[in-house]
Protein backbone atom coordinates (compact mmCIF):
# COMPACT_ATOMS: atom_id res chain seq x y z
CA UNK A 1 -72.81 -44.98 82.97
CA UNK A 2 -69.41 -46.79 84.03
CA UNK A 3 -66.20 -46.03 82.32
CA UNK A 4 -63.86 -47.97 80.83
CA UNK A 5 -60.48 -48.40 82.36
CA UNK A 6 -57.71 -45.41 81.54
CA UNK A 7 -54.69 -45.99 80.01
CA UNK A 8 -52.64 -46.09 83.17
CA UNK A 9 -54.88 -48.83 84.48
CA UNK A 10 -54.63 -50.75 81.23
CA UNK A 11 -51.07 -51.15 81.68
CA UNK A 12 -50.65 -51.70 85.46
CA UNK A 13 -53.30 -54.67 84.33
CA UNK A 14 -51.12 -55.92 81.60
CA UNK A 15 -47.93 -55.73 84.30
CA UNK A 16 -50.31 -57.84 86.47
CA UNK A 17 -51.10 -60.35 83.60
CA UNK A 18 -47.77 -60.94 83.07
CA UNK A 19 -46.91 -62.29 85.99
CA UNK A 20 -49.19 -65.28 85.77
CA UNK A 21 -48.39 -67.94 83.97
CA UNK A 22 -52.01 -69.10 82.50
CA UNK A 23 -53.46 -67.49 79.80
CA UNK A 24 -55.13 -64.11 80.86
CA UNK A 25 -56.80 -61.42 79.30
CA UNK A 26 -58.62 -58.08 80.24
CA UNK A 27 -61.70 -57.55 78.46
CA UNK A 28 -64.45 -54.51 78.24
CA UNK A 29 -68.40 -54.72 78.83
CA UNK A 30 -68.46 -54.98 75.09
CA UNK A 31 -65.97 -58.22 74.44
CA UNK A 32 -63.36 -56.15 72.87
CA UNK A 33 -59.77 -57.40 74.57
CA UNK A 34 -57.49 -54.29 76.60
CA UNK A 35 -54.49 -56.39 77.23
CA UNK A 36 -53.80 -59.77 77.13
CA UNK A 37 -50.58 -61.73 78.27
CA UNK A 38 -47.55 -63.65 76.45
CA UNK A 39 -48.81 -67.16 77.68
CA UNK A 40 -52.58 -66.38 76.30
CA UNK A 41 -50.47 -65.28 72.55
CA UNK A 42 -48.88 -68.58 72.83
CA UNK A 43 -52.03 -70.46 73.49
CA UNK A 44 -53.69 -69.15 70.33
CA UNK A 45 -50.42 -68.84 68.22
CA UNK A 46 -49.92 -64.96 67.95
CA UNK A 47 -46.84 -65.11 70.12
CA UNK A 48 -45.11 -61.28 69.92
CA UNK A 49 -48.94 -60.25 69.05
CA UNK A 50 -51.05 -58.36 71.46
CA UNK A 51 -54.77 -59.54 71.48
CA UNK A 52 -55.91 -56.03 72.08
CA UNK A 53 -58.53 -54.43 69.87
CA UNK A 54 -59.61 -57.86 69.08
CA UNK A 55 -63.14 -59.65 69.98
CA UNK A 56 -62.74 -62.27 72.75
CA UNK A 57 -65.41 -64.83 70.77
CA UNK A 58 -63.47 -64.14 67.64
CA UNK A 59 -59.95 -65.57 69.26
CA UNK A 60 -61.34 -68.67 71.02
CA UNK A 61 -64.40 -69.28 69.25
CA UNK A 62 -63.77 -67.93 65.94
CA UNK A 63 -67.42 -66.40 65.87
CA UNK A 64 -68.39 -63.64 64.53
CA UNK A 65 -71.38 -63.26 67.67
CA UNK A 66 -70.93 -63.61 71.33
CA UNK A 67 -71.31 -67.00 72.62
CA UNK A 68 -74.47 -67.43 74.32
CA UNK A 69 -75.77 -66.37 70.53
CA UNK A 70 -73.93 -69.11 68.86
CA UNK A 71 -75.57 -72.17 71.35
CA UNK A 72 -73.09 -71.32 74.22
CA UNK A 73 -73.28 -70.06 77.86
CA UNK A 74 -71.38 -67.05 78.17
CA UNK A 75 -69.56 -66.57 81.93
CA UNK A 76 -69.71 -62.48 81.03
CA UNK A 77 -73.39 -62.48 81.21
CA UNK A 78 -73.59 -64.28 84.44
CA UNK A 79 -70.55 -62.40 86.35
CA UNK A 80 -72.34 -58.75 85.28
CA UNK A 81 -75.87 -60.36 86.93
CA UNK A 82 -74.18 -61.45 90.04
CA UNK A 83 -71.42 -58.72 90.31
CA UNK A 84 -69.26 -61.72 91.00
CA UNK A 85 -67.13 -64.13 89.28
CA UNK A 86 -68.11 -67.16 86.90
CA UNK A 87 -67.00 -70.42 85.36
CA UNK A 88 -67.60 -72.25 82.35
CA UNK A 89 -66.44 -75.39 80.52
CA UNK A 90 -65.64 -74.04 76.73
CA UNK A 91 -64.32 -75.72 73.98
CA UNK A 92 -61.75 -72.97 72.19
CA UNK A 93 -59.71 -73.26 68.49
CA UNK A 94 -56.02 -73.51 68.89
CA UNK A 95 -53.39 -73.93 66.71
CA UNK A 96 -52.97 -77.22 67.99
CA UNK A 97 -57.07 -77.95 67.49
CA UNK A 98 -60.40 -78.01 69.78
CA UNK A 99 -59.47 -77.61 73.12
CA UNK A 100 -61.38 -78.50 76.62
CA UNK A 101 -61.08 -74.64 78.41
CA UNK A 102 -62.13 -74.10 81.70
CA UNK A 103 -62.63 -69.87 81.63
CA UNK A 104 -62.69 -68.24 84.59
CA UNK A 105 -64.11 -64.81 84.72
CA UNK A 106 -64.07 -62.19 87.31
CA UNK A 107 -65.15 -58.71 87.12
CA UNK A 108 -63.64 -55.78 87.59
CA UNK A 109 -66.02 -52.62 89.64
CA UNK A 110 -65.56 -49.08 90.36
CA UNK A 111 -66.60 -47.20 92.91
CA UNK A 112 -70.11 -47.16 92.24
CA UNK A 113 -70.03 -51.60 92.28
CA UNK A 114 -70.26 -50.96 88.64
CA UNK A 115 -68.71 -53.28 86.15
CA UNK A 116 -66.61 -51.44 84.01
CA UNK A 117 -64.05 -54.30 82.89
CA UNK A 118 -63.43 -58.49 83.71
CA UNK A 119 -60.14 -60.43 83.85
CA UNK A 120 -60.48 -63.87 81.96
CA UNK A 121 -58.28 -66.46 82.75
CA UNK A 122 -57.96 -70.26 80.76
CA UNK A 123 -56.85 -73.49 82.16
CA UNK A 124 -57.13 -76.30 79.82
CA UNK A 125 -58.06 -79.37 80.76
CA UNK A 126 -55.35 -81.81 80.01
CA UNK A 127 -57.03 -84.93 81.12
CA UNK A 128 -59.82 -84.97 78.69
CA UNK A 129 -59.61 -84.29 74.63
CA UNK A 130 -62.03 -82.26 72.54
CA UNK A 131 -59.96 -84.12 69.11
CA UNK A 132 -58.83 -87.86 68.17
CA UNK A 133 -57.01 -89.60 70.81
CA UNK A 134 -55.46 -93.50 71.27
CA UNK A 135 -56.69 -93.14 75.13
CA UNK A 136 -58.44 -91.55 77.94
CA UNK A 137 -61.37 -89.44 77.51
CA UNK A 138 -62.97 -87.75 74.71
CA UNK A 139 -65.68 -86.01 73.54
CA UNK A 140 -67.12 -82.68 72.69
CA UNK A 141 -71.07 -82.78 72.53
CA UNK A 142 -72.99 -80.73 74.72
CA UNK A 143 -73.73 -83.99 76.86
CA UNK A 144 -69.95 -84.86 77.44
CA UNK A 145 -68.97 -81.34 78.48
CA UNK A 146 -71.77 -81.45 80.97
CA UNK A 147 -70.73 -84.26 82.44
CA UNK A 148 -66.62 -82.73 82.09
CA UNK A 149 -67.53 -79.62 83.41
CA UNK A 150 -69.26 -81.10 86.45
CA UNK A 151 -65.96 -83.43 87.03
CA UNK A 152 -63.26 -80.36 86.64
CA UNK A 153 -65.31 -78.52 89.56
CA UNK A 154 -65.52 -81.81 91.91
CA UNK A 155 -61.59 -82.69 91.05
CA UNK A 156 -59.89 -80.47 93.29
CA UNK A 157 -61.97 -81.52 96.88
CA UNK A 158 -62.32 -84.79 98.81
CA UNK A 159 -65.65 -84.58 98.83
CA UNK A 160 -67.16 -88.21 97.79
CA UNK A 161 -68.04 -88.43 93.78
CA UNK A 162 -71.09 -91.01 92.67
CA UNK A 163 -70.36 -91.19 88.96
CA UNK A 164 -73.91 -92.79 87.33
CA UNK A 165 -74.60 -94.50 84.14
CA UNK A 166 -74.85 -97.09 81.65
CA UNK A 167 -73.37 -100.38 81.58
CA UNK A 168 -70.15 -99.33 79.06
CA UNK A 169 -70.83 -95.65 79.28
CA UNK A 170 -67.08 -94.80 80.39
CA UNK A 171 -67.43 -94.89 84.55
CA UNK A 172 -64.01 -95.78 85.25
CA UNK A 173 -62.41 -93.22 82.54
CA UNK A 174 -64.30 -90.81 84.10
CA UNK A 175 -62.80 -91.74 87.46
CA UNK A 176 -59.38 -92.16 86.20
CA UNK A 177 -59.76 -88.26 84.82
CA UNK A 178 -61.17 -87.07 88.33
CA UNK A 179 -58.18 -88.80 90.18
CA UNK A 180 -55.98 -87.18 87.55
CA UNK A 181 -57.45 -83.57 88.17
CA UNK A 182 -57.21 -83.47 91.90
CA UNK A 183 -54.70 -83.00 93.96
CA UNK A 184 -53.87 -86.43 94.62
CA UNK A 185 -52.74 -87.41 90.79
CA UNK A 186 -49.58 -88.43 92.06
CA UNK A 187 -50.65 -91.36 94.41
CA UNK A 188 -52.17 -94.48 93.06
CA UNK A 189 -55.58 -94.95 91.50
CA UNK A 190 -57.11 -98.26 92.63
CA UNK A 191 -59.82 -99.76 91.14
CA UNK A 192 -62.32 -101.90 93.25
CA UNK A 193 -64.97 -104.26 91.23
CA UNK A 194 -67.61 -104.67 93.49
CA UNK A 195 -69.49 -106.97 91.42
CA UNK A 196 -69.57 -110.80 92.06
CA UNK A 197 -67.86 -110.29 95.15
CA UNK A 198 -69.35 -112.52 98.20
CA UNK A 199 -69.02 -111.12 101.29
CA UNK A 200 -66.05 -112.87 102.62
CA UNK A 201 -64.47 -111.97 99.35
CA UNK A 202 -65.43 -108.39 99.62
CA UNK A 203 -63.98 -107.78 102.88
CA UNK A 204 -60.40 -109.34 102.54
CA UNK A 205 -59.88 -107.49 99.44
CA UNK A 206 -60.56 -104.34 100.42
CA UNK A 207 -58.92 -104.90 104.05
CA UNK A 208 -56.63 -107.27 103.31
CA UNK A 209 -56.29 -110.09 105.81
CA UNK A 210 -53.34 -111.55 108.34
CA UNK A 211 -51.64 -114.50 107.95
CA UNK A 212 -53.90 -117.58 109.53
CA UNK A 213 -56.76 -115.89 109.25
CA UNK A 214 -58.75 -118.16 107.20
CA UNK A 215 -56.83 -121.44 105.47
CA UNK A 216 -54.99 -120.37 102.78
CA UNK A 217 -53.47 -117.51 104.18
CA UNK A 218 -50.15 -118.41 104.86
CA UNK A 219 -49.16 -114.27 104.40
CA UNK A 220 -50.32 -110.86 105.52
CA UNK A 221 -52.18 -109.34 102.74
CA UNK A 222 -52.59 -105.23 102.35
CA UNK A 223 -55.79 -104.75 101.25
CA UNK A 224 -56.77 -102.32 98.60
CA UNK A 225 -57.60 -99.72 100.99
CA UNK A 226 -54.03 -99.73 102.16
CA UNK A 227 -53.04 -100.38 98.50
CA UNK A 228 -54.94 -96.35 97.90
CA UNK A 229 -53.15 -94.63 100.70
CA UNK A 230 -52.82 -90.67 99.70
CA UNK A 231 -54.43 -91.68 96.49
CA UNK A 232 -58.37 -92.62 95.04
CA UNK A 233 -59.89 -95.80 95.86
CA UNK A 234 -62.66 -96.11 92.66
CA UNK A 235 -65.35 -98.80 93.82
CA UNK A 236 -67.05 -99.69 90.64
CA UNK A 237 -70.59 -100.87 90.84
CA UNK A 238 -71.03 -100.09 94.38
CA UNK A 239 -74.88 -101.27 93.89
CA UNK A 240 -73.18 -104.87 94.15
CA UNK A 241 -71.83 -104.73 97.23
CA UNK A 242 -73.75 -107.17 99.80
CA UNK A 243 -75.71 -105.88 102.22
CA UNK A 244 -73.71 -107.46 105.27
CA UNK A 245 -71.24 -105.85 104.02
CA UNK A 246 -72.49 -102.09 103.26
CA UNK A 247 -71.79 -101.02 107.07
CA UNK A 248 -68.46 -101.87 107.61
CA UNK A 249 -67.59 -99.94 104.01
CA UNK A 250 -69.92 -97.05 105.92
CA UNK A 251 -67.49 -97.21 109.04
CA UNK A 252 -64.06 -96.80 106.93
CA UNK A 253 -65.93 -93.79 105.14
CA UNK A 254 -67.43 -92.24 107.82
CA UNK A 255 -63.89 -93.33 110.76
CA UNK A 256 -61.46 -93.76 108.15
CA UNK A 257 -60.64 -96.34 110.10
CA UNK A 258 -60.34 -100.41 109.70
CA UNK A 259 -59.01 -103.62 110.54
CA UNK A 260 -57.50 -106.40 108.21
CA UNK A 261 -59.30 -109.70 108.39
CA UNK A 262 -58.14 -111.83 111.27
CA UNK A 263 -56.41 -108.52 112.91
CA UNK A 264 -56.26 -106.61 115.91
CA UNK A 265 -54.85 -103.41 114.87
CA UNK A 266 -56.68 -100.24 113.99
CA UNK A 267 -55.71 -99.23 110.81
CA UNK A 268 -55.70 -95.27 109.17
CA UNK A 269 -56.88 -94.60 105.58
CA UNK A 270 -56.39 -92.05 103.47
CA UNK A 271 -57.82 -92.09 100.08
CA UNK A 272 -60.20 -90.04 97.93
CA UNK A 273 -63.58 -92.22 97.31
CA UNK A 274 -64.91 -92.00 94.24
CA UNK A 275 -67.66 -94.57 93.47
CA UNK A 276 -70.15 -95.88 90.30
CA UNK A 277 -73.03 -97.64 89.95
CA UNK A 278 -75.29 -98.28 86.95
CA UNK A 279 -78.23 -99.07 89.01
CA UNK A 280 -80.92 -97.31 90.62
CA UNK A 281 -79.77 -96.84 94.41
CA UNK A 282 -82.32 -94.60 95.35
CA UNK A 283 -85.07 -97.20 94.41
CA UNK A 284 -82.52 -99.94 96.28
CA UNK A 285 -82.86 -97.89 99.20
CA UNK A 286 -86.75 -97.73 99.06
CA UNK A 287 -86.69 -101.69 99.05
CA UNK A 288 -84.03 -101.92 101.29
CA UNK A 289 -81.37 -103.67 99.32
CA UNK A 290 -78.61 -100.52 100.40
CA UNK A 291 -78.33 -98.58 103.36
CA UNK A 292 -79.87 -95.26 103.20
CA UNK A 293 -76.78 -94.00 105.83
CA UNK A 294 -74.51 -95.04 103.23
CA UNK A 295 -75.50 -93.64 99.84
CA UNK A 296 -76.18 -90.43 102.01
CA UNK A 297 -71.89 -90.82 102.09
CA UNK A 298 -71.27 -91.88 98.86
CA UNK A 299 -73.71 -89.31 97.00
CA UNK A 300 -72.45 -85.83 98.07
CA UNK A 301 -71.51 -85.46 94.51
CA UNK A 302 -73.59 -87.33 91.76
CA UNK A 303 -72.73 -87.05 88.29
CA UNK A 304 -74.70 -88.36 85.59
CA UNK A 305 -72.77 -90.10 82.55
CA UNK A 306 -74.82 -89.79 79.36
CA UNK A 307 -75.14 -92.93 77.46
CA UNK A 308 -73.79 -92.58 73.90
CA UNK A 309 -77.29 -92.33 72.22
CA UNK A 310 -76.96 -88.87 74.11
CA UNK A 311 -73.96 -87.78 72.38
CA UNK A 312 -74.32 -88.77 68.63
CA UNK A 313 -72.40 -85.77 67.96
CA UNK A 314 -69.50 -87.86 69.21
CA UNK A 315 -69.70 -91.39 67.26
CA UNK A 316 -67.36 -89.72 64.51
CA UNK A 317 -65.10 -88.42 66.75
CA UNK A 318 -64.99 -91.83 69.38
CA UNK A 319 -64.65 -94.06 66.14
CA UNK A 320 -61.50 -92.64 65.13
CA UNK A 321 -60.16 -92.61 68.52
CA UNK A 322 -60.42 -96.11 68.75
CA UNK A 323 -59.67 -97.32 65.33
CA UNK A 324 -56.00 -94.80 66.21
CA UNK A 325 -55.70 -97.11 69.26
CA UNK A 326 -56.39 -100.84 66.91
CA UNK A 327 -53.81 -99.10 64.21
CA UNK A 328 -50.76 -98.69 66.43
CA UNK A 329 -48.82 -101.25 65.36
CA UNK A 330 -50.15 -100.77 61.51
CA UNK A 331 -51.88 -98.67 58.81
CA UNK A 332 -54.61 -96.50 59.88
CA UNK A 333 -58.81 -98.16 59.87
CA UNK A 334 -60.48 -96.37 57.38
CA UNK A 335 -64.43 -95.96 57.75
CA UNK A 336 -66.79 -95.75 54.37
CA UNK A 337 -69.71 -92.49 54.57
CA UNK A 338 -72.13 -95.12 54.25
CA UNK A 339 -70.88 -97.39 57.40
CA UNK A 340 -70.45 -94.59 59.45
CA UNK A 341 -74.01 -93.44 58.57
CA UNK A 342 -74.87 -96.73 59.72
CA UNK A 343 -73.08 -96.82 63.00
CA UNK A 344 -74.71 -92.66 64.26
CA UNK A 345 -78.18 -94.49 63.61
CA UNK A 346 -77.53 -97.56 65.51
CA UNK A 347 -79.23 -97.02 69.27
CA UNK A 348 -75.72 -98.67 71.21
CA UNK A 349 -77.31 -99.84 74.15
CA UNK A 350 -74.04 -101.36 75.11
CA UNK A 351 -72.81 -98.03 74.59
CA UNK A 352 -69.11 -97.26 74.10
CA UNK A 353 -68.20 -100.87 75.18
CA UNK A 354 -70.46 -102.13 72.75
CA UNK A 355 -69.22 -99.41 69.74
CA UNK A 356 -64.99 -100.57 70.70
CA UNK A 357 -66.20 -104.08 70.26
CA UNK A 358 -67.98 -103.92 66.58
CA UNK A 359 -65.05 -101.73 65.59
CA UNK A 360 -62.51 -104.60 66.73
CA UNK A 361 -64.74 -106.75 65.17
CA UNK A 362 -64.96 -104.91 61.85
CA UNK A 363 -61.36 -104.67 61.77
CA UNK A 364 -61.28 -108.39 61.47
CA UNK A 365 -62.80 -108.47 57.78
CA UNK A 366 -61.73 -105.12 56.94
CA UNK A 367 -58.52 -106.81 54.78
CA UNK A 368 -58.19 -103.74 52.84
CA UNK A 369 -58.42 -101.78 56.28
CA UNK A 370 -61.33 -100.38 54.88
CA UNK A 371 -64.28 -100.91 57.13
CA UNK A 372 -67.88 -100.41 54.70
CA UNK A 373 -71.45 -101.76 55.42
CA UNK A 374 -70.01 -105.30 54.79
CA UNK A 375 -67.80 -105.48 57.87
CA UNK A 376 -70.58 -104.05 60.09
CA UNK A 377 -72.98 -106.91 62.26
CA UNK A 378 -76.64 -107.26 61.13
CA UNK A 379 -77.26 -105.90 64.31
CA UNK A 380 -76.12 -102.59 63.53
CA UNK A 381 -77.55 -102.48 59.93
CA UNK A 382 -81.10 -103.49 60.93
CA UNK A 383 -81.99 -99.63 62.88
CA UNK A 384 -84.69 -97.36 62.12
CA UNK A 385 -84.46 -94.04 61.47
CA UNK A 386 -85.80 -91.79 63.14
CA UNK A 387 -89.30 -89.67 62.80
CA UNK A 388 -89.23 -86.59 60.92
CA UNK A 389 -88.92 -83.19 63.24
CA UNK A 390 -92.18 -81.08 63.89
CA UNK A 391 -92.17 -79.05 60.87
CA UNK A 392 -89.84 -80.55 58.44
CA UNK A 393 -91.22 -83.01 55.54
CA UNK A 394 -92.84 -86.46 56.61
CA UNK A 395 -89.61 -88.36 54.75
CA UNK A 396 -87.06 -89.28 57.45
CA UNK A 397 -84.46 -86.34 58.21
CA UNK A 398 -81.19 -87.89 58.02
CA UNK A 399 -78.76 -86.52 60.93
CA UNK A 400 -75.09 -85.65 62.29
CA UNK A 401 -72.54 -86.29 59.34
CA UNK A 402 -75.43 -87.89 57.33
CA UNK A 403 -76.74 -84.62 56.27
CA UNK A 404 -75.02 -82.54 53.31
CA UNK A 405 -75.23 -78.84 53.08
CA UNK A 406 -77.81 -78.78 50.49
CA UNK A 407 -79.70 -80.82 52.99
CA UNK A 408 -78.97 -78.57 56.02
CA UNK A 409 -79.61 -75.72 53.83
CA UNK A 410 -83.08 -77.04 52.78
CA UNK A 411 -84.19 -77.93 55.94
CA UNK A 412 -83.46 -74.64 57.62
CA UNK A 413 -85.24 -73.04 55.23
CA UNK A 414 -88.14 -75.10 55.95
CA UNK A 415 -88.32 -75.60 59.75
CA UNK A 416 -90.17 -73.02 61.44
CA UNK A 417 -89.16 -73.59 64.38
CA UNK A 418 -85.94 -71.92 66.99
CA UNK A 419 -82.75 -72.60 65.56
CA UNK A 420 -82.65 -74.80 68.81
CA UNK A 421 -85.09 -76.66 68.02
CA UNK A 422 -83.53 -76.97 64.75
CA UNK A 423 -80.35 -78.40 66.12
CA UNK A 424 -82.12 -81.07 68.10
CA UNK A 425 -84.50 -82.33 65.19
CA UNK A 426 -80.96 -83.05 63.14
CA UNK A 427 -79.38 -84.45 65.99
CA UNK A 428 -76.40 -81.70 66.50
CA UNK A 429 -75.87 -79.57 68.80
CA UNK A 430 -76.53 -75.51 68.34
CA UNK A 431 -73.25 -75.45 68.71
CA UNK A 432 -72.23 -77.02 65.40
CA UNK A 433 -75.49 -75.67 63.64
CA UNK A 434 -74.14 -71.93 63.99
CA UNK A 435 -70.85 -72.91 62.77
CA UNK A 436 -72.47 -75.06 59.53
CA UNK A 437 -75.39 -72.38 59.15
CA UNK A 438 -71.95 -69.93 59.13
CA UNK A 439 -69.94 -71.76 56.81
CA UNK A 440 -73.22 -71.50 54.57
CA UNK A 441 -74.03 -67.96 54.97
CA UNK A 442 -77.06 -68.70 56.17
CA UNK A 443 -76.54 -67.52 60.04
């Protein structure tokens, strides 16, 4: 049986904490905290307070279980498998609200490669929020975090990122919040739009072209790979770039070399590619519409974007953060219960594109800055709900902010299901069916 750490070896830890300036904590097999430092006191406002004594769940999470039992992966299970150390995108309650956490836990063995203690240490993610926001990313359903958590670990290389989705699903965010995480957030983030572009077109904008080279160009012209240098060139809808065209983007990757249009000089790049599509390249390959070589390149890295009708959990939280962006110059939007009902049951297959534009829309008749049912498109109003859960009643089960707690409370009764399965009949994650189940006494 391993022992815990002595006294002595508690407080050469807490020395070592101390010196680092992310929050860090010490913790036992059995989540309890040994030491913690002064940054992680400030990040959960108990500055001048040690942590010690105190349940690591019950800090961050506010549980009252560990939590992989309250819908969560837990790192500490996986580092005590593996003897080794383990990450994990976690959403943790500050005094400033629901953060984006990446926790990093490593464990500490004796002599016998038993683990007898870990050392936790918290980086929040700064380019992403888990509350309202007038801009950048945000989001906190199981879905989004995926998706975050698989960005935060590709940020800090150069390998190639293939960011798939939707139409409107939030590519070039995305992209903006990788370029932002890695190492090259300083230099410039350039956008490419590789849709529309003919050939010709293609070339002399990335490239850039000398003067004479075609009529019309009476000036040398950098190109926007030149435009990128020590930063992220983002080529949106890569699927559109013409075949012709596909190998000489496969030589800069592959050289990092290029000429402008009309030049003789070999040119150097240096940029961090990070590309999107929302069409099926694999099956373009197949049919030979792209280059096999070159999504090979461009695909080290694929992350999938879920569309919004995989993170209902979300709508509330996106619809405030762009009706805080439409008020900045004036009173707040305010949405009815029955509108927003109306909005988490429509299917958005325009996605977040399509949600911004109805809410700009809605603000236009909303003279009261109230937006109801009556501001809202037919569109919208005309959905169908959804078909009751295996073991629930055969009436529809309303969902997400829809359903009260008498409802919730009703219904788990009911179900006899997992309370997974629970969670994904009413549309929420487990997540946020712990804490409700919680706030009912019913977990």
């Amino acid at each position: 049986m391993p022992s815990a750490p002595s006294a002595p070896q508690v407080q050469a830890l807490v020395s070592f904490l101390e010196h680092e300036s992310e929050p860090m904590i010490v913790l036992d097999v059995d989540y309890n905290i040994l030491a913690s430092n002064t940054a992680y006191q400030r990040q959960f406002g108990i500055a001048g307070h040690s942590a010690a004594g105190q349940k690591c769940y019950r800090v961050s999470h506010h549980y009252d279980v560990p939590c992989d039992l309250a819908g969560e992966h837990c790192p500490m299970k996986k580092a005590q498998e593996k003897r080794g150390p383990d990450r994990v995108l976690h959403i943790h309650h500050t005094p400033r609200g629901p953060e984006h956490v990446n926790v990093e836990l490593r464990p500490i063995l004796d002599d016998a490669h038993e683990v007898v203690a870990y050392v936790e240490r918290l980086v929040t993610v700064r380019n992403a929020s888990a509350r309202t926001t007038s801009d950048g990313l945000v989001g906190r359903s199981p879905a989004f975090v995926r998706a975050l958590e698989a960005l935060q670990r590709a940020a800090p290389a150069m390998l190639p990122v293939l960011l798939l989705g939707e139409s409107g699903s939030g590519k070039e965010l995305f992209a903006r919040a990788l370029h932002e995480a890695s190492d090259r957030a300083a230099g410039p983030f350039v956008v490419v739009d590789c849709s529309g572009l003919t050939e010709t077109l293609f070339e002399s904008e990335l490239f850039g072209y000398e003067k004479g080279a075609f009529t019309g160009a009476q000036a040398r012209k950098h190109g926007l790979v030149e435009t990128a240098r020590g930063g992220t060139l983002f080529l949106d809808e890569i699927g559109d770039v013409p075949l012709g065209m596909q190998v000489k983007l496969l030589r800069l990757i592959e050289s990092g070399t290029y000429r402008r249009v009309g030049g003789l000089e070999t040119l150097h790049s240096d940029f961090r590619l990070v590309a999107a599509t929302h069409k099926p390249l694999a099956d373009m390959v197949a049919d030979g519409r792209f280059r096999q070589d070159l999504y090979y390149r461009i695909s080290a890295y694929p992350i999938h974007l879920p569309a919004l009708r995989e993170r209902g959990e979300d709508i509330p939280l996106l619809i405030e953060s762009v009706l805080q962006r439409l008020a900045k110059m004036g009173r707040p939007y305010r949405v009815t219960p029955e509108a927003l009902a109306a909005l988490q049951s429509y299917s958005w297959p325009g996605n977040i594109r399509e949600l911004r534009n109805v809410l700009e829309r809605a603000t236009l008749f909303a003279d009261d800055r109230v937006i109801g049912l009556a501001q809202l498109p037919d569109f919208v109003l005309h959905t169908h709900p959804g078909l009751p859960a295996p073991g629930l009643a055969t009436r529809a089960v309303p969902t997400g902010a829809k359903l009260t707690d008498q409802a919730l409370a009703t219904y788990a009764a009911g179900f006899a299901g997992t309370r997974a399965e629970l969670a994904r009949a009413l549309g929420m994650s487990e997540r946020t069916l712990y804490r409700r189940l919680k706030s009912l006494q019913l977990a």
